[in-house]
Protein backbone atom coordinates (compact mmCIF):
# COMPACT_ATOMS: atom_id res chain seq x y z
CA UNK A 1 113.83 12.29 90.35
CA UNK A 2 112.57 14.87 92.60
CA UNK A 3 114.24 16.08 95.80
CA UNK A 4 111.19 16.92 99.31
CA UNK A 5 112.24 19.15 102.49
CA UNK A 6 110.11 19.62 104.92
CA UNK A 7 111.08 21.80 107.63
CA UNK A 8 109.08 20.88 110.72
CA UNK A 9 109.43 22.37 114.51
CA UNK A 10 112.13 19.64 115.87
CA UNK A 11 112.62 17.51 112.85
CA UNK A 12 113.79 18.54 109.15
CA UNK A 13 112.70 15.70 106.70
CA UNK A 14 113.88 15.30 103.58
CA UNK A 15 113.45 12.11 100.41
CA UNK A 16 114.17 11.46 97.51
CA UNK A 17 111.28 10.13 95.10
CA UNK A 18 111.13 8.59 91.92
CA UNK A 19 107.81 9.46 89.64
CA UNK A 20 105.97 6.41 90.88
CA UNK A 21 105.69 7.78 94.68
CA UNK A 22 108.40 5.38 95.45
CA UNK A 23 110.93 7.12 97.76
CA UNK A 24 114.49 5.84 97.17
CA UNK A 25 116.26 7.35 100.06
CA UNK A 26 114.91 9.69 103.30
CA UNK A 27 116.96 11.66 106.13
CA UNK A 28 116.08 13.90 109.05
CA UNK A 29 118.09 15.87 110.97
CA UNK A 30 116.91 16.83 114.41
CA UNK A 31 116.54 20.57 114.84
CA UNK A 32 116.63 22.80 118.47
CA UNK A 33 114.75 25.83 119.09
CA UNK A 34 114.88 28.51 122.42
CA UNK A 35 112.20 29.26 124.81
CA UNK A 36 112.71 32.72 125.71
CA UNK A 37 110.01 32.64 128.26
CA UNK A 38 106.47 31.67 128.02
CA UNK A 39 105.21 33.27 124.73
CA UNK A 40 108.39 33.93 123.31
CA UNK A 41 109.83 30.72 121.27
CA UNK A 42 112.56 31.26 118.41
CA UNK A 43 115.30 29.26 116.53
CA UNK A 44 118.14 30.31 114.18
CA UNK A 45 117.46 29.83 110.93
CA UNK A 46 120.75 28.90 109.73
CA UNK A 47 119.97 25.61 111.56
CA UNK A 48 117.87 24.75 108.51
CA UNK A 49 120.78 25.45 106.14
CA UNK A 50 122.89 23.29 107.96
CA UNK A 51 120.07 20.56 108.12
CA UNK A 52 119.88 20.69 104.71
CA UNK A 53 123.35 20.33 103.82
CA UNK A 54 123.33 17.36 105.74
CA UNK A 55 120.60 15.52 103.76
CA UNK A 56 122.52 16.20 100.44
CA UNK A 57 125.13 15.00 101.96
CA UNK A 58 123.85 12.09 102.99
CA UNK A 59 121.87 11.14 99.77
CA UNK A 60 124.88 12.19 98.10
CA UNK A 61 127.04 9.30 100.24
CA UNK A 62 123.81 6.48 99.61
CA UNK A 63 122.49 7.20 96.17
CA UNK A 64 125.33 8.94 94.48
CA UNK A 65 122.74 10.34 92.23
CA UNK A 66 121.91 14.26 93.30
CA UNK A 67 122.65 14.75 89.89
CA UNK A 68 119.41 13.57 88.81
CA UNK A 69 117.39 15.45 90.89
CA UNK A 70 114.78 17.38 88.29
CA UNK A 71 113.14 19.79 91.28
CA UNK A 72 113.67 20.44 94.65
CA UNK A 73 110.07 20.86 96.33
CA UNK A 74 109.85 22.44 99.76
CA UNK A 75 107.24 22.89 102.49
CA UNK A 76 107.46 24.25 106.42
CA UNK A 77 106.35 24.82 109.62
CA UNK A 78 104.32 28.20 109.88
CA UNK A 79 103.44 30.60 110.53
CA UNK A 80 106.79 31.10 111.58
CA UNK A 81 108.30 34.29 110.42
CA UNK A 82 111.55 35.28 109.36
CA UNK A 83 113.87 38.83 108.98
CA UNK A 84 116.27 38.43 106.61
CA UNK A 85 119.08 40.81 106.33
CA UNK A 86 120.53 40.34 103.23
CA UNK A 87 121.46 38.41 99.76
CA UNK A 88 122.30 34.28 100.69
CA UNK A 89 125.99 33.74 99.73
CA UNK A 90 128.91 30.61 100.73
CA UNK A 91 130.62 31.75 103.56
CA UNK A 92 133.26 29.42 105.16
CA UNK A 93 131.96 26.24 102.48
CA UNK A 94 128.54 26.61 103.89
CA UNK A 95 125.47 28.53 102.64
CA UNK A 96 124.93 31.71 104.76
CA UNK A 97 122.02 33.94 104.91
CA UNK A 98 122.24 36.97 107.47
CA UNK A 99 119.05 37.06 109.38
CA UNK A 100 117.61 37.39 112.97
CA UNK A 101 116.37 34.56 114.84
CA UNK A 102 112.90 33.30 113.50
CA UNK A 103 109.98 33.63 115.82
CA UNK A 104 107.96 30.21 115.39
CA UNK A 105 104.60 29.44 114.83
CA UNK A 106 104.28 28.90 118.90
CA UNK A 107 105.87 32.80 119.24
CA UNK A 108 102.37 34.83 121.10
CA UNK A 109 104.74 38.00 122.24
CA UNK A 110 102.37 40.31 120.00
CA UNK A 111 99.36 38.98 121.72
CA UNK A 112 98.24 43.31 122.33
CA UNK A 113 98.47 43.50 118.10
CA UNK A 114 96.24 40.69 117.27
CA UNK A 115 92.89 43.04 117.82
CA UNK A 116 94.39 45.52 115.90
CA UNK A 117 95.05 43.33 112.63
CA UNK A 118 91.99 41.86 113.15
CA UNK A 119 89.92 45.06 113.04
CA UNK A 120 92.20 45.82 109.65
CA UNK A 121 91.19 42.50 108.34
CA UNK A 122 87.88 42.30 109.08
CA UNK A 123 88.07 38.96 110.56
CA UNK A 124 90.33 37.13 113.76
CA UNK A 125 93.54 36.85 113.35
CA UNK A 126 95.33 35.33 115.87
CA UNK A 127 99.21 36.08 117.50
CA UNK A 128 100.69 33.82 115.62
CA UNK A 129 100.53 34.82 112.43
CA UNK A 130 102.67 36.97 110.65
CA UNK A 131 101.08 40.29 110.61
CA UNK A 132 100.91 41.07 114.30
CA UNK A 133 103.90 39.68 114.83
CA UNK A 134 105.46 42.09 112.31
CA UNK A 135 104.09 44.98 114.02
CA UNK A 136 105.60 44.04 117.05
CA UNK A 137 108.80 44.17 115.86
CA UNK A 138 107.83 47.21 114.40
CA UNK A 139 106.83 49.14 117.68
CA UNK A 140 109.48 46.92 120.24
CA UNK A 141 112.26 46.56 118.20
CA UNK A 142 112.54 49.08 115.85
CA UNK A 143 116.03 48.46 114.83
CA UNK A 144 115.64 45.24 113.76
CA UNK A 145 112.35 46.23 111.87
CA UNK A 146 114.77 48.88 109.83
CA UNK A 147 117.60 47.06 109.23
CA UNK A 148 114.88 43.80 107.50
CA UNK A 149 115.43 43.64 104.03
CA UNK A 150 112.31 40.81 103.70
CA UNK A 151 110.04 39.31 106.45
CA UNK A 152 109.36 35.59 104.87
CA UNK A 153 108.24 32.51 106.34
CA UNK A 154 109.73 29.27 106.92
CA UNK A 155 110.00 27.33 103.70
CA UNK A 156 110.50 30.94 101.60
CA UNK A 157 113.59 31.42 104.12
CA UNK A 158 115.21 27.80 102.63
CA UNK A 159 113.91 28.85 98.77
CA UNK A 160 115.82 31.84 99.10
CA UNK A 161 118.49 31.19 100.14
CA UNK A 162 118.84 28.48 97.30
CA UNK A 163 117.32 30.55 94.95
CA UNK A 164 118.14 34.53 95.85
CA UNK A 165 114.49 35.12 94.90
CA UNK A 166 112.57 36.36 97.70
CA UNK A 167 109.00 35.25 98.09
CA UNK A 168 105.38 35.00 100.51
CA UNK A 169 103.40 31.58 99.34
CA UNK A 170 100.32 32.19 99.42
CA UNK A 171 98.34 29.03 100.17
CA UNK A 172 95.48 29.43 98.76
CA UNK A 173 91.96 30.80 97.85
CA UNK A 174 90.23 32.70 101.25
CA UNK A 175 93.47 32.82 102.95
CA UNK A 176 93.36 36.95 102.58
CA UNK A 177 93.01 37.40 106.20
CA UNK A 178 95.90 35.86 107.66
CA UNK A 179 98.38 37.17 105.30
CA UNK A 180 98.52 41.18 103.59
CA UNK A 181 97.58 43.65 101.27
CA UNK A 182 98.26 47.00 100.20
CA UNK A 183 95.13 48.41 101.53
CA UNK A 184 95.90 46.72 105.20
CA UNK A 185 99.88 46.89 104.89
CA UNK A 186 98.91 50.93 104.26
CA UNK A 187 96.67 51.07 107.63
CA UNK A 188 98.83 49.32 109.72
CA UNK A 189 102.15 51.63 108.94
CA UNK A 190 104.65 49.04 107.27
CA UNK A 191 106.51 49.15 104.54
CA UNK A 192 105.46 47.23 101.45
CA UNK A 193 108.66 46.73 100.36
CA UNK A 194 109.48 44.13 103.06
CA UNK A 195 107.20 42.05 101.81
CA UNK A 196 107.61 39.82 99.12
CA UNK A 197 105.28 39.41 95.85
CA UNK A 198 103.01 36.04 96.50
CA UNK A 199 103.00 33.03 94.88
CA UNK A 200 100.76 29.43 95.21
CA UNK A 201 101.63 26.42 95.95
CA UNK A 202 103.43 24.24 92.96
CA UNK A 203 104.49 27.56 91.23
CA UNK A 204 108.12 28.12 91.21
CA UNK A 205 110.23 30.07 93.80
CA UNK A 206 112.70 30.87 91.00
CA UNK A 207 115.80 28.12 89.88
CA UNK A 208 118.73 26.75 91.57
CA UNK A 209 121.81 29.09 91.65
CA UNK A 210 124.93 28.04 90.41
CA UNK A 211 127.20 28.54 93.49
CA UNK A 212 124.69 26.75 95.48
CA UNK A 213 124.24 23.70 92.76
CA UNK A 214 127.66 23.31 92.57
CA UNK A 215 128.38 23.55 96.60
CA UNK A 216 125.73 20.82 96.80
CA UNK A 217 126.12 18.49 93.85
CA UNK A 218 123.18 19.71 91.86
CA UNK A 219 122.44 20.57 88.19
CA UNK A 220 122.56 24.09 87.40
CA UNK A 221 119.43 25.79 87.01
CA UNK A 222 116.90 23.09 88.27
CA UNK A 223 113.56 24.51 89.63
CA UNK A 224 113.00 25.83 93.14
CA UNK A 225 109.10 24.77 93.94
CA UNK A 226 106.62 25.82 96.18
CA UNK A 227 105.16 23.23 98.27
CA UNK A 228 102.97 25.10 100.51
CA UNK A 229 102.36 25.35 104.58
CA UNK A 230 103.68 21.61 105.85
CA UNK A 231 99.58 21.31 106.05
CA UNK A 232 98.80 21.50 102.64
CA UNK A 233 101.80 18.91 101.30
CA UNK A 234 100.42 17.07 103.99
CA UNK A 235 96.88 16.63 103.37
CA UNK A 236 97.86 15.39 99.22
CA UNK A 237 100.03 13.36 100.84
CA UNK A 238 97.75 11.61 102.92
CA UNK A 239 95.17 10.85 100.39
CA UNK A 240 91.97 13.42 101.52
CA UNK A 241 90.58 14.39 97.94
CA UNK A 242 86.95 13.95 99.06
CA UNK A 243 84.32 16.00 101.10
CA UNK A 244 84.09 13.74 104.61
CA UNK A 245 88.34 12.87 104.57
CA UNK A 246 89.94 14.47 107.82
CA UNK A 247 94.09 14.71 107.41
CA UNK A 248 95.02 14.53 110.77
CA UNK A 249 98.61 15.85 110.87
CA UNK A 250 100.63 15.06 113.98
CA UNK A 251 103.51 16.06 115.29
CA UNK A 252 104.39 18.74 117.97
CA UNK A 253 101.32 20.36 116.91
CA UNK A 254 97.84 18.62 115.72
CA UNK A 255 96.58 20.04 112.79
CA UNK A 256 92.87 19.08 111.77
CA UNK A 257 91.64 19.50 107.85
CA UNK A 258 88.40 18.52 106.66
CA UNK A 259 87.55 18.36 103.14
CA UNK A 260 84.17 19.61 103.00
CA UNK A 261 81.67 20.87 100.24
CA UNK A 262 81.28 24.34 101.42
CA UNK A 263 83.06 26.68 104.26
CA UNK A 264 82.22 26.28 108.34
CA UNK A 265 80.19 29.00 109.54
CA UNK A 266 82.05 28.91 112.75
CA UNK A 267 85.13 31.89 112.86
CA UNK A 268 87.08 29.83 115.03
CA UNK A 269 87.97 27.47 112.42
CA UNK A 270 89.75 28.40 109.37
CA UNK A 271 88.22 27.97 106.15
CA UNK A 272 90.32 28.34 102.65
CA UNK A 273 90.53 26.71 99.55
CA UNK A 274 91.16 22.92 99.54
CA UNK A 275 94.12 21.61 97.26
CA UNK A 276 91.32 19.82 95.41
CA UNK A 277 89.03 21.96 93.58
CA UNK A 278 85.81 23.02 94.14
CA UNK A 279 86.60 21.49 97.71
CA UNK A 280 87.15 23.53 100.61
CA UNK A 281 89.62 22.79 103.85
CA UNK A 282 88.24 23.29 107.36
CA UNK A 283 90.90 23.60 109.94
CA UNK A 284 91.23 23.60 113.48
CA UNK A 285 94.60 23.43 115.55
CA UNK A 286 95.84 21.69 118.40
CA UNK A 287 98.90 24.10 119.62
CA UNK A 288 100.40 21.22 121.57
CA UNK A 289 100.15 17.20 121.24
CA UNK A 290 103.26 16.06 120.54
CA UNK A 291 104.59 18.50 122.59
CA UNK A 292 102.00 17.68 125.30
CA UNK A 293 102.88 13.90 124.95
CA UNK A 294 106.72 15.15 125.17
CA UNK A 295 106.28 17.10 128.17
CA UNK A 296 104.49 14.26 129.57
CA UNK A 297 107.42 12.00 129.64
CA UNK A 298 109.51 14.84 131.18
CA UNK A 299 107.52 15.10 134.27
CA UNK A 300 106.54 11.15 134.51
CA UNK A 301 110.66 10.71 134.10
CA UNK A 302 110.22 8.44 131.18
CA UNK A 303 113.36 8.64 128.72
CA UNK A 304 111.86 7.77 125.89
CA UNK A 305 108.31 7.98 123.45
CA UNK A 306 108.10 3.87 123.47
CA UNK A 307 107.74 3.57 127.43
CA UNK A 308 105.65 6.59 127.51
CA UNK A 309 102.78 4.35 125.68
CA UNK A 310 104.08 1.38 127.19
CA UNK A 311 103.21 3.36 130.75
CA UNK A 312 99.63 4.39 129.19
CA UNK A 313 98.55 0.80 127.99
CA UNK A 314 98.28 0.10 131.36
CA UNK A 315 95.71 2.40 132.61
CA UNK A 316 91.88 1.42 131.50
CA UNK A 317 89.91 3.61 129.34
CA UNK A 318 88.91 7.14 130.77
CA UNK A 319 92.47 6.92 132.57
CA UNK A 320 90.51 6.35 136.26
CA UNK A 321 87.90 9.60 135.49
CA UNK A 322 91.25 11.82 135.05
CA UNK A 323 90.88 14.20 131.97
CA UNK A 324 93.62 15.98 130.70
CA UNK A 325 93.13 19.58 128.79
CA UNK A 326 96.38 20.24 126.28
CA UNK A 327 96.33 23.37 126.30
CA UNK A 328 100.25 23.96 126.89
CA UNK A 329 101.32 26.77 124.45
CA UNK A 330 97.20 28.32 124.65
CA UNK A 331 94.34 27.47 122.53
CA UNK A 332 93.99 29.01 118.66
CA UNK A 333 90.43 30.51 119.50
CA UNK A 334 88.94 34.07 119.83
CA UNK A 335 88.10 33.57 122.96
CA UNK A 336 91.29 32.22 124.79
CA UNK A 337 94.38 32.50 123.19
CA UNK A 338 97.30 31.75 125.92
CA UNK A 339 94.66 32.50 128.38
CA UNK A 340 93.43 29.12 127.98
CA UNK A 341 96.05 27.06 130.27
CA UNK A 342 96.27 22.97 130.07
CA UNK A 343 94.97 21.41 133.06
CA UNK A 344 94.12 17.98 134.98
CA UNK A 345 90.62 17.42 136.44
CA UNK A 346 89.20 14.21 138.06
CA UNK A 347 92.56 13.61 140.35
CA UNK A 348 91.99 11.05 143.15
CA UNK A 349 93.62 8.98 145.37
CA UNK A 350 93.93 6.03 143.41
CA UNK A 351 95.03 8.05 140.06
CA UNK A 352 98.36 6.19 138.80
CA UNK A 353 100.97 7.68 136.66
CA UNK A 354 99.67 4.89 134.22
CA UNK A 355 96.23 7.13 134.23
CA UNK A 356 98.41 10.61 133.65
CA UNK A 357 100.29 8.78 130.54
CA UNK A 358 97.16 7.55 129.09
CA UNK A 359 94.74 10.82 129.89
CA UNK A 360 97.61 12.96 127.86
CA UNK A 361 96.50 10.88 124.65
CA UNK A 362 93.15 10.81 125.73
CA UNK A 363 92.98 14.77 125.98
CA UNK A 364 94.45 15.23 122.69
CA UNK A 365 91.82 12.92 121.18
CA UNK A 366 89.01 14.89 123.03
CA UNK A 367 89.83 17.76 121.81
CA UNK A 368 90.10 16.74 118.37
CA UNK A 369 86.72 15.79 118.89
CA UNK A 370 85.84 18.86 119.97
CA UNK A 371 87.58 20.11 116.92
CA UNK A 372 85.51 17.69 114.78
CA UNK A 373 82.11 18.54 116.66
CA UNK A 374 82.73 22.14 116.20
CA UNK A 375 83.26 21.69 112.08
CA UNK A 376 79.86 19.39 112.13
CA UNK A 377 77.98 22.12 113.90
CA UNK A 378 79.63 24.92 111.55
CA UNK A 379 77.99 22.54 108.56
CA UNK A 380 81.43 20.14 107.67
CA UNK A 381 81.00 16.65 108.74
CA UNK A 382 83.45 14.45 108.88
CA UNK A 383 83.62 10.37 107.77
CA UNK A 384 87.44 9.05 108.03
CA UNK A 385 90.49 10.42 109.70
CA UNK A 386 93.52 9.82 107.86
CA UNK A 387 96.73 10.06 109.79
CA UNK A 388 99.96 11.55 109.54
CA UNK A 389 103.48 12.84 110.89
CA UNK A 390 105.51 11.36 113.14
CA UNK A 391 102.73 9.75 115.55
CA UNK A 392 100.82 8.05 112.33
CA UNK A 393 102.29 4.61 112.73
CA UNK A 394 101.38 4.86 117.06
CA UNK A 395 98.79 2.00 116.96
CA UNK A 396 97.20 2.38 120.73
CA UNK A 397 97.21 5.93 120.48
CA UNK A 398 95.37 5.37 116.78
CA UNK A 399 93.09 2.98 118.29
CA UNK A 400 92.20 5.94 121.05
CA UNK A 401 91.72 7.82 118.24
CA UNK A 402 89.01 5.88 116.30
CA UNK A 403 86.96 4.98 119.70
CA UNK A 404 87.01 8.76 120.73
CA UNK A 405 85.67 10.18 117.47
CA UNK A 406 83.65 7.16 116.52
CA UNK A 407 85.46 7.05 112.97
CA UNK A 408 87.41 5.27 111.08
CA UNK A 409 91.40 5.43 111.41
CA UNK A 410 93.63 5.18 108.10
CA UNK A 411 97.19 4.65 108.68
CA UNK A 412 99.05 5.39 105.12
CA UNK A 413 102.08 3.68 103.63
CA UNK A 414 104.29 7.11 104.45
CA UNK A 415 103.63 8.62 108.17
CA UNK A 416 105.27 11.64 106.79
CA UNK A 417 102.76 12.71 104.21
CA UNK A 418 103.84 15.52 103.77
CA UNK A 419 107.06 14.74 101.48
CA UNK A 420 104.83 12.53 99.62
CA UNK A 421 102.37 15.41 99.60
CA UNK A 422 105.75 17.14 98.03
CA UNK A 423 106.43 14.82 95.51
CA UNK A 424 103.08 14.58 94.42
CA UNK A 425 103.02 18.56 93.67
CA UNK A 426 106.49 17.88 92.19
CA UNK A 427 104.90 14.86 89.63
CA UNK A 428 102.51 17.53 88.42
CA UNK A 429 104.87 20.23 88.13
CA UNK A 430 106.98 18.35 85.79
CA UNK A 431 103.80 17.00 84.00
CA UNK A 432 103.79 13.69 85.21
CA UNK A 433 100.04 14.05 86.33
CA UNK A 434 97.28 15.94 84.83
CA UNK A 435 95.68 17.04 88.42
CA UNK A 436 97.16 17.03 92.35
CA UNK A 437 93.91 15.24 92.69
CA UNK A 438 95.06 12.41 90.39
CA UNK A 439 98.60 12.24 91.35
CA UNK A 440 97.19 11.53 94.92
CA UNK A 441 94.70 8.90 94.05
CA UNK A 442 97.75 6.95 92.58
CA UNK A 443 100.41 7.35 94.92
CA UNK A 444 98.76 7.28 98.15
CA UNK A 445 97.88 3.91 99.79
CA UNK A 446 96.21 2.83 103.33
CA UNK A 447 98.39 0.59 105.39
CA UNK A 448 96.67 -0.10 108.14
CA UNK A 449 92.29 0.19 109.31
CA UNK A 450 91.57 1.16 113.01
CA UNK A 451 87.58 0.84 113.74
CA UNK A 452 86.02 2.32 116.23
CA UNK A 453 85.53 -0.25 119.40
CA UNK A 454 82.26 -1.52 120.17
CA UNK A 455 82.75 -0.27 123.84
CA UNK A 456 80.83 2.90 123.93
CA UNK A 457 82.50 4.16 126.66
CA UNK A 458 84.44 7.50 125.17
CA UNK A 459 82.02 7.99 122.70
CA UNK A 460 79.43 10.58 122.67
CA UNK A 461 77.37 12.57 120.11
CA UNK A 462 78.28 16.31 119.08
C-alpha cells in the first residue's frame, strides 16, 4: 500500500492506494496562508505538519492499516520556498521543524532581482521562483538569510522533516534555468551550502525516521519518495502520455502542459522534459483561476462555489459582450509580470451580475486559449484537454471549456490527479510497473467526454 500528499495552496490532499490505482481511503485538510500586501503572500509551514498529522490520523481511525503503508510519495505547490532553521524533532507530541514563514509560489516581493538572475541564467526567470527570491532575502533581510541552514521548497520541507535529509527535486531535463548551479550560485554571491544536492522525481528523499514512524504509526525505515512539482504528479495522473494531450490542472492556479514532440520556440512558455520520454512538456500558467473564481463570489456576495455557477448558468454565452481578464496576482510573462492587472471590458447598462459570474469562467477559458494559441504558434499543438484538481468534475464550466478551445474535454475517474499521479510513481518505485508511461495507461480512466458545441460563437482560430 502506498501513502500520496499533496500539498496544494489552500488544500493538503492526501490517499491511500492499493497497487491497482484503487484508492482505499482520502483526506484533506484545509490550509490558510497571509497576504502581507499585494506581492507579498506567505504561510507557516508547520501548518503542513499539522495537516499531515491529521491525515494519519484519520486513515489511522478508518483503515487501521498505516502499518502497511510500503512508501510515502509526496508532491507540492511551488515554487514556493522555504528557510529552514534547523534539524526536524517531536516537540510537545507533534513534529516540529524551526523555520521562517514560506514565501509561496504567488510571493513577487523580489520583482527588482528577476533581471538579474535572468542575465546569470541566460534565459527569463520570473519572481517567483526560487532564485530571486533568495537574493532578496539575501540583500533585505540579511539576518534571516544567515541564520538559514537550507532554502527548500514545498514538498522537500514535508520530506525533511520526515526524513532529516535535506533535498532540491529537480524536475526534470531543461529545467536548469529556473533552479541553480555552482557557476550561477558563484555570480550571484550565495552560499552553496544552503542549498541542497538535487534529486528527480521517483528517487528517494531518504527513509522514514524512527521517532517520526513511531509518532505516526508507521514501519520503521519505509522510503521517503519524490513525487515532483504538484504539476508533474499531476499530468501521470491524468493520463497525458502522448504528443497532442493537454493536463489542464486547476485549482487556485491553472496550470497548462502540453505533451509535444519537440520544445516551443516561444520564451514565454516553459519547456522541460516530459515525464514520458522522448516527450517534452510545454507549459504556460494561469496565476489566478480558482482564485479569480473565489474572489468572484466575494464581491458578487455569494457564500458558496455551487451558487457561484448556479449565478453564471444564467447569463448567455459571451456573458452580454463583458470579457473578463484574470490577471489578479499578474501574468507569468516577460513582458508583464504584476504589471499586468485583471480587468473588465464591455460593461453596459444591461450587464447582470449573472454576466460577471459567467465572464470570470469565460476569461479563464480565454486565456487558456491564448495559452494554447501561443504553444501552436511556438510549434506544440494541442488535440484533447484532460482535466484536473479541484474544478475537474465542474461540468458547465468544462463545457465552457471545450466550446472556447474547440477541443475535446476529458473528465478522469480522480479530479485530483495528482495523488494518482503519486501513486503511479510510487507503483514503479516499488517495481510494480516497468515504465511511468505504463503505470498510467493502466490506472488512469476517462469518466466523462465534453465536445465542443456546434455554436461557433466563442470559437475562433489562433
Amino acid at each position: 500500500m502506498l501513502l500520496t500528499v499533496d500539498i496544494g495552496t489552500t488544500n493538503f490532499k492526501s490517499a491511500l492506494w492499493d497497487y491497482d490505482g484503487n484508492r482505499t481511503c482520502m483526506a484533506l485538510v484545509k490550509l490558510s496562508n497571509k497576504i502581507l500586501e499585494t506581492t507579498k503572500h506567505e504561510t507557516d509551514p508547520s501548518g503542513w505538519l499539522g495537516a499531515f498529522e491529521q491525515c494519519c490520523k484519520q486513515f489511522g481511525e478508518r483503515s487501521k492499516n498505516l502499518k502497511n503503508v510500503e512508501a510515502i510519495v509526496i508532491s507540492g505547490n511551488g515554487p514556493t520556498l522555504v528557510p529552514v532553521l534547523g534539524a526536524p524533532k517531536i516537540v510537545n507530541s507533534s513534529l516540529f521543524v524551526d523555520n521562517f514563514p514560506a514565501r509561496l509560489w504567488l510571493d513577487r516581493r523580489a520583482e527588482k532581482y528577476q533581471e538579474l538572475v535572468s542575465d546569470v541564467m541566460n534565459g527569463y526567470v520570473d519572481a517567483c521562483f526560487f532564485l530571486p527570491k533568495i537574493i532578496d532575502i539575501k540583500n533585505n533581510e540579511s539576518e534571516l538569510y544567515r541564520k538559514t541552514k537550507y532554502f527548500i521548497g514545498c514538498p522537500e520541507y514535508l520530506a525533511y522533516a520526515l526524513t532529516g535529509e535535506a533535498c532540491s527535486v529537480f524536475p526534470s531535463d531543461g529545467f536548469d534555468r529556473w533552479f541553480w548551479n555552482n557557476s550561477a550560485l558563484e555570480k550571484l554571491d550565495l552560499d552553496a551550502e544552503k542549498f541542497p544536492p538535487f534529486i528527480r522525481p521517483g528517487e528517494r528523499f531518504g527513509f522514514l525516521g524512527s521517532e517520526a514512524a513511531e509518532h505516526f504509526g508507521f514501519t520503521k525505515n519505509i522510503p521517503v519518495v519524490s513525487g515532483g512539482p504538484d504539476f508533474f504528479a499531476a499530468i501521470l495522473g491524468s493520463g497525458v502520455t502522448k504528443p497532442g494531450e493537454v493536463c489542464n490542472r486547476t485549482g487556485s492556479s491553472d496550470g497548462i502542459n502540453l505533451c509535444s514532440e519537440k520544445p516551443a520556440q516561444d520564451s514565454t512558455l516553459m519547456s522541460y522534459g516530459h515525464p514520458v520520454k522522448p516527450f517534452w512538456n510545454v507549459s504556460g500558467v494561469i496565476n489566478t483561476s480558482g482564485k479569480a473564481i473565489e474572489w468572484g463570489r466575494k464581491l458578487l456576495e455569494i457564500d458558496c462555489f455551487d451558487d457561484f455557477i448556479e449565478l453564471a448558468k444564467g447569463a448567455k454565452k459571451g456573458s452580454g459582450g463583458l470579457v473578463f481578464n484574470p490577471y489578479l496576482a499578474g501574468k507569468r510573462s516577460k513582458n508583464s509580470g504584476s504589471a499586468a492587472g485583471a480587468s473588465w471590458s464591455g460593461i453596459t447598462l444591461e450587464s447582470g451580475r449573472q454576466d460577471f459570474a459567467n465572464s470570470i469562467l469565460e476569461g479563464i477559458a480565454l486565456e487558456i486559449k491564448d495559452i494554447l494559441c501561443m504553444m501552436k504558434d511556438s510549434g506544440a499543438k494541442a488535440d484533447v484537454i484532460r482535466v484536473t484538481g479541484g474544478l475537474a468534475d465542474c461540468s458547465f464550466f468544462n463545457q465552457i471549456k471545450a466550446d472556447i478551445t474547440g477541443l475535446e474535454v476529458l473528465e478522469g475517474n480522480y479530479k485530483e490527479a495528482e495523488l494518482l499521479g503519486l501513486a503511479i510513481i510510487g507503483s514503479c518505485f516499488m517495481g510494480k510497473y516497468a515504465s511511468w508511461e505504463e503505470a498510467s495507461l493502466a490506472l488512469c480512466k476517462t469518466k466523462k467526454r465534453y465536445k465542443p458545441g456546434a455554436d461557433a460563437f466563442y470559437q475562433f482560430n489562433c
